[in-house]
Protein backbone atom coordinates (compact mmCIF):
# COMPACT_ATOMS: atom_id res chain seq x y z
CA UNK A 1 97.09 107.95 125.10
CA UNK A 2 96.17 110.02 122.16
CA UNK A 3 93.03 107.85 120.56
CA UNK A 4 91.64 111.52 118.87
CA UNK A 5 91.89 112.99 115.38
CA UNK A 6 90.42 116.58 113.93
CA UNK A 7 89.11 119.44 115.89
CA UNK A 8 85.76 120.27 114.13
CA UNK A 9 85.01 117.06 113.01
CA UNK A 10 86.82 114.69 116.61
CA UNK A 11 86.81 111.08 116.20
CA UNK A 12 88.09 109.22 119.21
CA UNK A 13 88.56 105.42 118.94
CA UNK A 14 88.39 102.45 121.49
CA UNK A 15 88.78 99.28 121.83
CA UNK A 16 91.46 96.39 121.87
CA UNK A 17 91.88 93.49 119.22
CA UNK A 18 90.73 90.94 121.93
CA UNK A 19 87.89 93.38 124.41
CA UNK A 20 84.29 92.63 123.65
CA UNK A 21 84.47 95.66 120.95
CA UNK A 22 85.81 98.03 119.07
CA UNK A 23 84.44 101.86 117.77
CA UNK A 24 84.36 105.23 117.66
CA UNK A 25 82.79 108.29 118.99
CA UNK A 26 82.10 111.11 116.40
CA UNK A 27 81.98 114.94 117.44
CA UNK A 28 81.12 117.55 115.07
CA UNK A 29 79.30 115.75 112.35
CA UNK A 30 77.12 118.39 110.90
CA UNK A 31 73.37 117.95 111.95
CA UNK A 32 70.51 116.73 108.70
CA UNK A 33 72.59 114.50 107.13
CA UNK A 34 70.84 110.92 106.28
CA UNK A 35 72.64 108.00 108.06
CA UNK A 36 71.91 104.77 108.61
CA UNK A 37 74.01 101.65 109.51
CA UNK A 38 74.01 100.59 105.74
CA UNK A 39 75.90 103.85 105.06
CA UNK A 40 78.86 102.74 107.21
CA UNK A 41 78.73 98.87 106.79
CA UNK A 42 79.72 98.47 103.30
CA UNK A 43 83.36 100.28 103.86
CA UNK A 44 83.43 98.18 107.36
CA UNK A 45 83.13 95.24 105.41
CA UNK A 46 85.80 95.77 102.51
CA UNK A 47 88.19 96.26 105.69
CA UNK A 48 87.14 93.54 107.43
CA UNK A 49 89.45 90.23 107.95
CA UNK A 50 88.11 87.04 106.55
CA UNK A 51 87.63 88.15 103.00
CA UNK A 52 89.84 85.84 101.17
CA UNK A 53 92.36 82.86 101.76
CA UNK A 54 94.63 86.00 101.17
CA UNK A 55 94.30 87.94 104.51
CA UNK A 56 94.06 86.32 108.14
CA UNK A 57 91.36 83.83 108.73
CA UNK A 58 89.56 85.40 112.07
CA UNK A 59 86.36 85.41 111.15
CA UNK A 60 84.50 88.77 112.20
CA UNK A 61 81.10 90.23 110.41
CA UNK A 62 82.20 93.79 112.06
CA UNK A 63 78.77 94.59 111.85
CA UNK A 64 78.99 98.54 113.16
CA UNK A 65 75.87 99.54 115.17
CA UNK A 66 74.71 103.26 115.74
CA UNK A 67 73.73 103.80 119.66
CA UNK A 68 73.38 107.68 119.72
CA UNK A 69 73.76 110.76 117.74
CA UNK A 70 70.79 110.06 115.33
CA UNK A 71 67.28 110.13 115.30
CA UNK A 72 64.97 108.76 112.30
CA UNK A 73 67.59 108.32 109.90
CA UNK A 74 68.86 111.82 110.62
CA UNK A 75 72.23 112.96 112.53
CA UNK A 76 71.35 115.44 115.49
CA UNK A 77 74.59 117.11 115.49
CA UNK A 78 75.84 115.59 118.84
CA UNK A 79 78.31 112.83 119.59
CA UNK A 80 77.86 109.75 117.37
CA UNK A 81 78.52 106.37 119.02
CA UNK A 82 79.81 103.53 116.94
CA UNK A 83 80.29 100.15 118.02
CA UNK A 84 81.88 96.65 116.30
CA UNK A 85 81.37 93.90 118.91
CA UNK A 86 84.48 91.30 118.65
CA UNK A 87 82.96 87.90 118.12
CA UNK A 88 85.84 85.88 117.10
CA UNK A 89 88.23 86.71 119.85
CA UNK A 90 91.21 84.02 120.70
CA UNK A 91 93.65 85.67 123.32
CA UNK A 92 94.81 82.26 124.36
CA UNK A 93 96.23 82.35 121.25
CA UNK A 94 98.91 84.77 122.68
CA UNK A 95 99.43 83.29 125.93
CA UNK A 96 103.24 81.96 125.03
CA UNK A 97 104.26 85.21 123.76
CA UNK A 98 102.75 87.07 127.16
CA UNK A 99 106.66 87.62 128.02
CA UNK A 100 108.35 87.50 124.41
CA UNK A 101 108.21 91.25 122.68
CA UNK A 102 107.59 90.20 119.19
CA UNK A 103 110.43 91.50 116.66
CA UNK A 104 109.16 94.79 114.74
CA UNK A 105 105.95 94.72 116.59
CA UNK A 106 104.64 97.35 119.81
CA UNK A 107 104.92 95.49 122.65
CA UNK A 108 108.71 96.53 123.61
CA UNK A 109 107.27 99.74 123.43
CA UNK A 110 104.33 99.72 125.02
CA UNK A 111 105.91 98.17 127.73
CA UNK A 112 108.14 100.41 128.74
CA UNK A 113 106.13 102.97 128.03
CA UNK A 114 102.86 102.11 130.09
CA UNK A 115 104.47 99.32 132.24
CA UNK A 116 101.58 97.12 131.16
CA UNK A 117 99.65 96.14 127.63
CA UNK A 118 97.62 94.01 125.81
CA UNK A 119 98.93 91.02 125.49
CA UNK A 120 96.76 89.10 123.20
CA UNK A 121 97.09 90.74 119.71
CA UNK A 122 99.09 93.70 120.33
CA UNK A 123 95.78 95.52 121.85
CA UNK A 124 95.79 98.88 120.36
CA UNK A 125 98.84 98.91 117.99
CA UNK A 126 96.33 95.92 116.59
CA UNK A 127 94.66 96.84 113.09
CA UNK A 128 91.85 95.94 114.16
CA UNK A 129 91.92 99.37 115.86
CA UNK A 130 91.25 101.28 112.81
CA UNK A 131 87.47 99.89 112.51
CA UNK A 132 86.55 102.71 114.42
CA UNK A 133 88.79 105.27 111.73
CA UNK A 134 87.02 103.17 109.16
CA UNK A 135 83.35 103.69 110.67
CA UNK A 136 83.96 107.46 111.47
CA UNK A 137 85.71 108.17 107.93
CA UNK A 138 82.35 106.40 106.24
CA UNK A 139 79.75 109.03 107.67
CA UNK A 140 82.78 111.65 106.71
CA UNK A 141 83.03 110.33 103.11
CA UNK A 142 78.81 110.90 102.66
CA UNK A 143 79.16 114.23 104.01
CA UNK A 144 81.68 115.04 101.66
CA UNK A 145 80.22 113.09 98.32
CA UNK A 146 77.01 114.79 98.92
CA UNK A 147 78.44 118.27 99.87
CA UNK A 148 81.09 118.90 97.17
CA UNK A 149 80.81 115.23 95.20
CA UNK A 150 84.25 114.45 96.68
CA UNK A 151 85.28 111.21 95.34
CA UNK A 152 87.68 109.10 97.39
CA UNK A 153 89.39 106.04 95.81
CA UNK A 154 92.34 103.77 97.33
CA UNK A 155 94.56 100.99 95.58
CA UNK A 156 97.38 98.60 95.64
CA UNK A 157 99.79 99.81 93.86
CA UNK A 158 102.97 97.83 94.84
CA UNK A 159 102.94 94.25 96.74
CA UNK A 160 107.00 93.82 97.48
CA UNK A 161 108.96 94.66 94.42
CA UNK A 162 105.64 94.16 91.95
CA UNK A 163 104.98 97.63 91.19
CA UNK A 164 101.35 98.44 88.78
CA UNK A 165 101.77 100.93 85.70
CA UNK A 166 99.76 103.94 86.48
CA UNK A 167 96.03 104.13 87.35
CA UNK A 168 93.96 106.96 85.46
CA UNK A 169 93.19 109.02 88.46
CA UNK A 170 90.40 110.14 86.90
CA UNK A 171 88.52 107.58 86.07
CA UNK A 172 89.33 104.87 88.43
CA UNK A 173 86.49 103.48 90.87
CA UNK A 174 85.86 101.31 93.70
CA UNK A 175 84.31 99.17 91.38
CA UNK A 176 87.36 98.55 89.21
CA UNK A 177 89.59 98.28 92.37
CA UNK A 178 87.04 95.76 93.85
CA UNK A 179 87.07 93.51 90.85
CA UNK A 180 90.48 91.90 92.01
CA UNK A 181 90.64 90.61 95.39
CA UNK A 182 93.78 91.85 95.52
CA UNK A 183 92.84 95.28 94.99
CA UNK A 184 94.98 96.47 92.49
CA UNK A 185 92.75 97.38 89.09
CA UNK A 186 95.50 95.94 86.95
CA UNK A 187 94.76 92.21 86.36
CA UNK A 188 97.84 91.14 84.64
CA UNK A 189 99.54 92.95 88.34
CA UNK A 190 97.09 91.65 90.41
CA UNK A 191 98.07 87.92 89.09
CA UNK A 192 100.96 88.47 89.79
CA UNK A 193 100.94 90.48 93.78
CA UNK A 194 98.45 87.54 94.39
CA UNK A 195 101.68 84.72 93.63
CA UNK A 196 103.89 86.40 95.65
CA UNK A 197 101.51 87.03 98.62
CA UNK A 198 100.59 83.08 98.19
CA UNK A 199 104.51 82.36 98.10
CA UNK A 200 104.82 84.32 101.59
CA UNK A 201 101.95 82.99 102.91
CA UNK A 202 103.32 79.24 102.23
CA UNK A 203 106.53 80.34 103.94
CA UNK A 204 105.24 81.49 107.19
CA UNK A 205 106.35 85.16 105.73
CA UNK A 206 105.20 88.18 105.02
CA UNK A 207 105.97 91.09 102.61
CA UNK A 208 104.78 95.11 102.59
CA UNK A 209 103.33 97.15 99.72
CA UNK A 210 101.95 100.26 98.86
CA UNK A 211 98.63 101.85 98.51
CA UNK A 212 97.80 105.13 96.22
CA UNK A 213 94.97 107.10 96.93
CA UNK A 214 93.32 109.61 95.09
CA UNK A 215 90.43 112.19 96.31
CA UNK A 216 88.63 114.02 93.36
CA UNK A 217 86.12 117.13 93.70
CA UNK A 218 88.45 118.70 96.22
CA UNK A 219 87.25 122.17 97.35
CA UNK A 220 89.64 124.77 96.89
CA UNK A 221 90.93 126.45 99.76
CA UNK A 222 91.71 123.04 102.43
CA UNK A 223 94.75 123.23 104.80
CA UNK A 224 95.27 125.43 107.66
CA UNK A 225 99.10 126.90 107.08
CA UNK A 226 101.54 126.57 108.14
CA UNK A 227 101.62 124.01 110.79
CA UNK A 228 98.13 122.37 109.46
CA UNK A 229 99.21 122.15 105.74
CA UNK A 230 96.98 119.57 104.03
CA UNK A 231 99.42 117.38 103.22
CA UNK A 232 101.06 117.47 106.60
CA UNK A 233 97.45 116.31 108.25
CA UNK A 234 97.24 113.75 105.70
CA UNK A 235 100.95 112.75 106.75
CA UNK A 236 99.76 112.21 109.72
CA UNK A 237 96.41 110.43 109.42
CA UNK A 238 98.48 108.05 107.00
CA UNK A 239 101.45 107.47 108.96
CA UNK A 240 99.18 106.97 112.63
CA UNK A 241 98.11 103.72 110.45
CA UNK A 242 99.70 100.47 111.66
CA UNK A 243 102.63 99.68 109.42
CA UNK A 244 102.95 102.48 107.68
CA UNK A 245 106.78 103.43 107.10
CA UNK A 246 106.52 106.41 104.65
CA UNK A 247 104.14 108.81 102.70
CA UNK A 248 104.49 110.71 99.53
CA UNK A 249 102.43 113.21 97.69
CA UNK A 250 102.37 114.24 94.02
CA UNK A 251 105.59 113.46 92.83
CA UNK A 252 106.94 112.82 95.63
CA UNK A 253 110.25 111.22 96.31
CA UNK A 254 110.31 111.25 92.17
CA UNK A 255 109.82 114.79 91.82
CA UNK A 256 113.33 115.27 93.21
CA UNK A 257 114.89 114.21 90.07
CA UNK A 258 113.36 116.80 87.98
CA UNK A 259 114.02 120.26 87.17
CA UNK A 260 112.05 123.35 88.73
CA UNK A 261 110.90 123.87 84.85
CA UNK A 262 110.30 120.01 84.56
CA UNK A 263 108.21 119.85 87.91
CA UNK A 264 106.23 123.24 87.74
CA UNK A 265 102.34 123.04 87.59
CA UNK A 266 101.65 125.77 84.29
CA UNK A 267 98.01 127.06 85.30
CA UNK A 268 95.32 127.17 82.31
CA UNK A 269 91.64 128.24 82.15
CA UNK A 270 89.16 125.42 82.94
CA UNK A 271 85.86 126.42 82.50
CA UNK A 272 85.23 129.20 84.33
CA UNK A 273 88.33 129.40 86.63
CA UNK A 274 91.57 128.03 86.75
CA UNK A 275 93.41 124.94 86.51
CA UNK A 276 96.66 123.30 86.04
CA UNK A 277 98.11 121.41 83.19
CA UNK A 278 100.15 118.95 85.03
CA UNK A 279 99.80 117.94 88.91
CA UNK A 280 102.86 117.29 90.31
CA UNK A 281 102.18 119.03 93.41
CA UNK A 282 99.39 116.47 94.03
CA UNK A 283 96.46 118.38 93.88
CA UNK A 284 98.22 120.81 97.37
CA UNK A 285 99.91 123.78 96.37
CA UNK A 286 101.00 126.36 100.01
CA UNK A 287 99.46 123.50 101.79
CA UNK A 288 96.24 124.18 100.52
CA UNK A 289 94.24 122.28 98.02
CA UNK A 290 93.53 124.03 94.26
CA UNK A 291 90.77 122.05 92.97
CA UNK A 292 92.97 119.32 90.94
CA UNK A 293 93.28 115.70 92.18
CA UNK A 294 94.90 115.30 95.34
CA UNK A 295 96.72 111.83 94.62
CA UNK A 296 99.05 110.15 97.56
CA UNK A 297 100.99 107.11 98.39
CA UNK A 298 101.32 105.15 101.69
CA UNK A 299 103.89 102.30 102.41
CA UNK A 300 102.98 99.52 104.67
CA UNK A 301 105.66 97.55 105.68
CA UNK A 302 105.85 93.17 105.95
CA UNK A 303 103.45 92.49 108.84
CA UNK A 304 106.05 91.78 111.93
CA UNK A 305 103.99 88.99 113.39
CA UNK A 306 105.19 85.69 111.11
CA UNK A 307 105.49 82.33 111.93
CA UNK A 308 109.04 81.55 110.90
CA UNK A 309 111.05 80.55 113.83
CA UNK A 310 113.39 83.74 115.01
CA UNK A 311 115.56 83.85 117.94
CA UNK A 312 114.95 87.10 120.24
CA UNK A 313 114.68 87.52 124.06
CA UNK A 314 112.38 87.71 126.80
CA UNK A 315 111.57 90.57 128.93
CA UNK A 316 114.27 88.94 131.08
CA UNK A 317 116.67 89.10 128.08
CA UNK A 318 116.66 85.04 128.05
CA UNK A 319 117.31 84.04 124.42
CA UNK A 320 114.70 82.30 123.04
CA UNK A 321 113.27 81.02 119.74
CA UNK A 322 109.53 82.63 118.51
CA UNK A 323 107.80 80.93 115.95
CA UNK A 324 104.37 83.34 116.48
CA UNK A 325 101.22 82.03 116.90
CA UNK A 326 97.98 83.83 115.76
CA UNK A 327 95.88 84.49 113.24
CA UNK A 328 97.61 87.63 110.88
CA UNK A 329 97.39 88.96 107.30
CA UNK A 330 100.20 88.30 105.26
CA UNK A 331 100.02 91.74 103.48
CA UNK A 332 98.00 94.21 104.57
CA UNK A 333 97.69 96.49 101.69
CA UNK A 334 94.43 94.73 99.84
CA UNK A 335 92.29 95.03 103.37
CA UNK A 336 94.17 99.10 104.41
CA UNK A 337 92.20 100.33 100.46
CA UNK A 338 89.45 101.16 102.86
CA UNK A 339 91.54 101.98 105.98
CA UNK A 340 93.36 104.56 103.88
CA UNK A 341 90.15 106.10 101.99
CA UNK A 342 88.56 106.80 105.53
CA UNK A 343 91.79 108.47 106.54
CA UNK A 344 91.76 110.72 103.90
CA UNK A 345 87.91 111.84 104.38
CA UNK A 346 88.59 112.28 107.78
CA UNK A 347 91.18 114.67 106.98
CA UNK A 348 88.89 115.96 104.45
CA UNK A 349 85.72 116.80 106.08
CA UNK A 350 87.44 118.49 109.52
CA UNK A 351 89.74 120.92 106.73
CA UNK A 352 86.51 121.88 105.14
CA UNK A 353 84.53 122.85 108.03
CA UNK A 354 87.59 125.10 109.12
CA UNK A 355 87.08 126.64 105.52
CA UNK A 356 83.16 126.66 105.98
CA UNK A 357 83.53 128.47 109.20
CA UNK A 358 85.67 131.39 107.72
CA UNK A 359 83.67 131.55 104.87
CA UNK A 360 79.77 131.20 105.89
CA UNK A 361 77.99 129.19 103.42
CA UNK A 362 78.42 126.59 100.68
CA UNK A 363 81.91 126.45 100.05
CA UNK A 364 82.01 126.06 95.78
CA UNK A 365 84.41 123.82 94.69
CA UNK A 366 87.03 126.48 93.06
CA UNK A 367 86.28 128.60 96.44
C-alpha cells in the first residue's frame, strides 16, 4: 500500500478509523527547529470531527503526541513519531454493512483488491486517515513560515451550487476564515452554505463543495520538471485526499475561455526583481513557482456514506436495501480547510529542500 509522500521531507501515515490510533512518521525534517505538541495541535484540532452540529458527532480530542525525533523542544533531524490515539471508536456501528459495499465508497475496491479490509469505517479510505497528513503538514508549515514567511490559507469556496465571490488572496487569514464555522470568510455565503448543509443533513443527505487555497511568500524556483512540476505534486497531494474529484490551478478550467493575449501573465518590476501583473498561471509558471501567489482549488464530492435508504447488493450480489449507519459529516469541505493547507506545505517544504540542496544556503524568496 502506498501510505508515503515526498522524498526529502517522507511522511508515512498509519492507522485505521476504528485501531487504537492514528499518525505519522516524519523523515527529513531539518534538525534546530522549535517544536512542541502545541505547534501541531491547533491545526489537529480545526480538522478534528465534533466541532459543530455541522460535521459528524464522534467525539475525538485528537490530541497528537510527539514520541521521538525531538529533544528539549528541538527536532534532532531523525524520524519524527506522531501519534492520535482513537478514543471514540464504534465499529459495531458497521457490523450490518460487514458484507454490503457501500455505493461510491472503497470497500468494492478494497476488496477485490486486498481480498480483505476494514470493515468498520472504511479503515484507510476513512478521513480520519489524514490526521497524520494534518500532523506532518503542521511541523512543515513552521518550517516554512519561519524559513521564507510562507503563508498558507484554505477556504470554502463552494458548498453544492452556492458559490462565494472572490477572496482577496492577499489579505485573507485563518482568522477571517475561522470566524464562520462554516469556513467560508463571506458571511452573507456562509448563511447561506450553512442552510443547505442543515437541509441535507435533515434529509439523511449529503452534498460536495469546494475548497481554494492560497500559499503566499513562495520561494522562487519550486518544482522539479518535468515529471515533478509543482502543480502536478500538488495534483497529487490534493487529489490522494478522500473525496476529492478534481483540481484546478490559476485559472484553471476558466482560463480556457480566454485568449492567449487575455490569459498571459505581463511581467513588471517589483521592488528589486520581477513580478507579474496578473496571475493566471497561479503563482507556477514551467512548473516552477515565480514568487506570486500560488492559489488552487480542490473539489470534494457529497460524502457517499448517507442514511437514505438505497437498494444495492451484497458481496453475493443479493439485492438489498442500505440505509447506512454511522456517524459521518455531511460536507466535508469546512473540516478538509486544514486537511488541504497541510497538503500544500507538505508539498511545499519537500520542493524547497530539493531547491536548497542544488543551491547551498538560504534560498531568498525571488531565488
Amino acid at each position: 500500500m502506498s501510505s508515503s509522500l515526498g522524498t526529502l521531507y517522507k511522511v508515512t501515515t498509519f492507522g485505521e478509523s476504528h485501531c487504537k490510533g492514528v499518525g505519522a512518521v516524519v523523515d527529513g525534517c531539518p534538525p534546530g527547529l522549535e517544536l512542541t505538541e502545541a505547534d501541531i495541535q491547533p491545526q489537529l484540532s480545526r480538522r478534528r470531527p465534533g466541532q459543530s452540529d455541522l460535521s459528524t458527532p464522534r467525539q475525538e480530542a485528537d490530541q497528537v503526541t510527539i514520541y521521538s525525533g525531538t529533544e528539549f523542544g528541538r527536532t534532532l533531524g531523525t524520524p519524527i513519531m506522531l501519534l492520535v490515539h482513537n478514543r471514540d471508536q464504534r465499529p459495531q456501528d458497521y457490523g450490518e454493512m460487514s458484507n454490503i459495499p457501500r455505493p461510491s465508497h472503497a470497500d468494492f475496491t478494497y476488496q477485490m483488491k486486498y481480498g480483505i479490509r476494514a470493515s468498520s469505517g472504511g479503515g484507510r479510505s476513512s478521513a480520519r486517515e489524514t490526521i497524520g497528513r494534518v500532523a506532518a503538514g503542521a511541523i512543515a508549515e513552521k518550517w516554512l513560515r519561519e524559513t521564507y514567511a510562507t503563508e498558507i490559507v484554505a477556504w470554502v469556496s463552494a458548498v453544492g451550487d452556492i458559490e462565494a465571490p472572490p477572496a482577496d488572496i492577499e489579505q485573507i487569514s485563518r482568522t477571517e476564515v475561522d470566524s464562520q464555522t462554516i469556513r467560508c470568510p463571506d458571511p452573507a455565503t456562509a448563511a447561506r452554505m450553512t442552510a443547505r448543509i442543515r437541509e441535507v443533513l435533515d434529509a439523511k443527505d449529503s452534498t460536495g463543495g469546494v475548497v481554494t487555497c492560497v500559499c503566499r511568500n513562495v520561494p522562487v524556483g519550486l518544482g522539479e520538471p518535468v515529471f515533478d512540476k509543482l502543480e502536478a505534486r500538488l495534483a497529487q497531494a490534493m487529489l490522494s485526499l478522500p473525496a476529492t474529484k478534481g483540481f484546478d490551478i490559476g485559472s484553471g478550467f476558466a482560463g480556457t475561455r480566454l485568449s492567449g493575449s487575455q490569459h498571459n501573465d505581463p511581467f513588471i518590476q517589483k521592488g528589486t526583481t520581477l513580478g507579474t501583473r496578473t496571475n493566471y498561471s497561479g503563482g507556477v509558471q514551467g512548473g516552477i513557482s515565480n514568487g506570486e501567489p500560488i492559489i488552487f482549488r480542490v473539489a470534494f464530492k457529497p460524502v457517499a456514506t448517507i442514511g437514505i435508504a438505497q437498494e444495492t447488493v451484497d458481496f453475493d450480489g443479493k439485492t438489498v436495501t442500505l440505509a447506512a449507519k454511522g456517524r459521518h459529516d455531511p460536507c466535508v469541505v469546512p473540516r478538509a480547510v486544514p486537511i488541504v493547507e497541510s497538503m500544500a506545505a507538505l508539498v511545499l517544504i519537500d520542493m524547497a529542500l530539493h531547491q536548497r540542496s542544488r543551491r547551498p544556503g538560504t534560498l531568498d524568496l525571488r531565488g
